[in-house]
Protein backbone atom coordinates (compact mmCIF):
# COMPACT_ATOMS: atom_id res chain seq x y z
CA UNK A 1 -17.68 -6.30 -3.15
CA UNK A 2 -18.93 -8.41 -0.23
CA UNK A 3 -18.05 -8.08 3.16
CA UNK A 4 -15.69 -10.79 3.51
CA UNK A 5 -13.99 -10.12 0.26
CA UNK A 6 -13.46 -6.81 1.87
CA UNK A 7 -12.05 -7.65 4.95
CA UNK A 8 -9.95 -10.15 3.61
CA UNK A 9 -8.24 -7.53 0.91
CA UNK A 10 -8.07 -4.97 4.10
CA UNK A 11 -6.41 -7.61 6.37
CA UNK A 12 -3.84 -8.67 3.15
CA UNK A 13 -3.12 -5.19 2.27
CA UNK A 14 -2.48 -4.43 6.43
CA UNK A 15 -0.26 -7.05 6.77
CA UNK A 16 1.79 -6.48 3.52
CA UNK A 17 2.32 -3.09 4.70
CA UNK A 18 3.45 -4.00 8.13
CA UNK A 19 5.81 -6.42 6.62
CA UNK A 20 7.32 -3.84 4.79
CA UNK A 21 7.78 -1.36 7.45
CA UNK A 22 9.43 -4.20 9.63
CA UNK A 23 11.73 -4.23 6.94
CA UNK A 24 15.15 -3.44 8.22
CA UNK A 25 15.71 -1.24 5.03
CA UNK A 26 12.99 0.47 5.56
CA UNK A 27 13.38 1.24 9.27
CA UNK A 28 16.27 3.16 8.29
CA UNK A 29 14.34 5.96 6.88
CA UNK A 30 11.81 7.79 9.21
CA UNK A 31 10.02 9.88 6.74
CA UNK A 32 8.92 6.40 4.92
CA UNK A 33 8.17 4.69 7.89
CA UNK A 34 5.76 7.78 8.87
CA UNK A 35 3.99 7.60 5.09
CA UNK A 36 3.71 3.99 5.34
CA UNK A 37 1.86 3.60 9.07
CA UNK A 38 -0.50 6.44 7.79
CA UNK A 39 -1.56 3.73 5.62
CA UNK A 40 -2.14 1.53 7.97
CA UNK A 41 -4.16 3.96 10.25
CA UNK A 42 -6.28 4.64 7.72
CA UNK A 43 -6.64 1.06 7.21
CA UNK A 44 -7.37 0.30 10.88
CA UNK A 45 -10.03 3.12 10.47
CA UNK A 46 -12.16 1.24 7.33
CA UNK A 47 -11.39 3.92 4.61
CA UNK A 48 -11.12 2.95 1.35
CA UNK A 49 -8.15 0.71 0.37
CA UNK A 50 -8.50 1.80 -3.15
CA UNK A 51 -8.14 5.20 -1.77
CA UNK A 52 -5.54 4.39 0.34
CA UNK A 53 -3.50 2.54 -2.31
CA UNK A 54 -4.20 5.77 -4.60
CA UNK A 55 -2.53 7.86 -2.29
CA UNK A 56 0.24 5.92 -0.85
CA UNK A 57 1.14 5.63 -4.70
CA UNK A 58 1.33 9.40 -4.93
CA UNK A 59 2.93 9.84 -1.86
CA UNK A 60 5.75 7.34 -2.85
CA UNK A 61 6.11 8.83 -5.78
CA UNK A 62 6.09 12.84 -5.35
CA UNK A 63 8.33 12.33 -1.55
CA UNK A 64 11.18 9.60 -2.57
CA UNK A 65 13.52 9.36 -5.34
CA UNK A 66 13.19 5.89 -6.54
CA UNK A 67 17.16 5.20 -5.44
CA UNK A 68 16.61 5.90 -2.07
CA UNK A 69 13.80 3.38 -1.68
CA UNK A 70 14.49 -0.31 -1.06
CA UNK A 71 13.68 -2.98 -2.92
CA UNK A 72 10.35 -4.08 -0.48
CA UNK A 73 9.15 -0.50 -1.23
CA UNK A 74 9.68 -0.47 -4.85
CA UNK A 75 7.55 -3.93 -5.01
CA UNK A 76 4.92 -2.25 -3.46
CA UNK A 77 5.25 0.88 -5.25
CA UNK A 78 4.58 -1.53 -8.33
CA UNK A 79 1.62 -3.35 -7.05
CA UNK A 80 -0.50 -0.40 -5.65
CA UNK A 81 0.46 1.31 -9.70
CA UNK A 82 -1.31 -1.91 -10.71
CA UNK A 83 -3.84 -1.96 -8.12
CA UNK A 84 -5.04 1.52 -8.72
CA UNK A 85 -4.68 1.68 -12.45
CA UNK A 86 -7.27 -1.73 -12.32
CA UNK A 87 -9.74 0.21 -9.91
CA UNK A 88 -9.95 3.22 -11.88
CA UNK A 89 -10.70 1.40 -14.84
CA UNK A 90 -13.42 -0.62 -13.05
CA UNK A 91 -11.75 -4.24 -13.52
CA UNK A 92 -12.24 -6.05 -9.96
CA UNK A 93 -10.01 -8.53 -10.28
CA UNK A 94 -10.28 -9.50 -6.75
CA UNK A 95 -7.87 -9.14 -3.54
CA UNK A 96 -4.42 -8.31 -3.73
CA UNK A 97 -2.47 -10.91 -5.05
CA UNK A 98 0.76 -10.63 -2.58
């Protein structure tokens, strides 16, 4: 992946995050909040967004019940399933498509 390509999926997945944690849904539950600007710090500190997207997903699931999530999470939940499921297999289909 070239440097650009990299910093552009960084600075989508950043700012898709942040969205969702300005989410007035979300706000309402700390514990998500926390999980979800861990993400982001490890964003802000170049690690891996596959990595990061791998755990998130894990985190989301194994912490949260899916009915106490809202909707903004859920979407996400879906996209980093997709997102890591098309890493692991080694298809690069290019940045996140937000």
């Amino acid at each position: 992946m070239s440097f650009k390509k990299a910093n552009k999926e960084e600075l989508t997945f950043k700012n898709a995050l942040t969205e969702i944690i300005n989410d007035p849904a979300v706000q309402k539950n700390a514990e998500l909040v926390k999980v979800l600007q861990s993400a982001v710090e490890k964003a802000n500190k170049n690690q891996s967004i596959q990595s990061i997207a791998s755990n998130l997903s894990v985190q989301l699931k194994s912490n949260f019940a899916e009915k106490e999530l809202p909707a903004s999470v859920i979407d996400l939940q879906l996209k980093l399933e997709r997102y890591t499921a098309i890493g692991a297999n080694g298809i690069v289909t290019g940045v996140f498509d937000w």
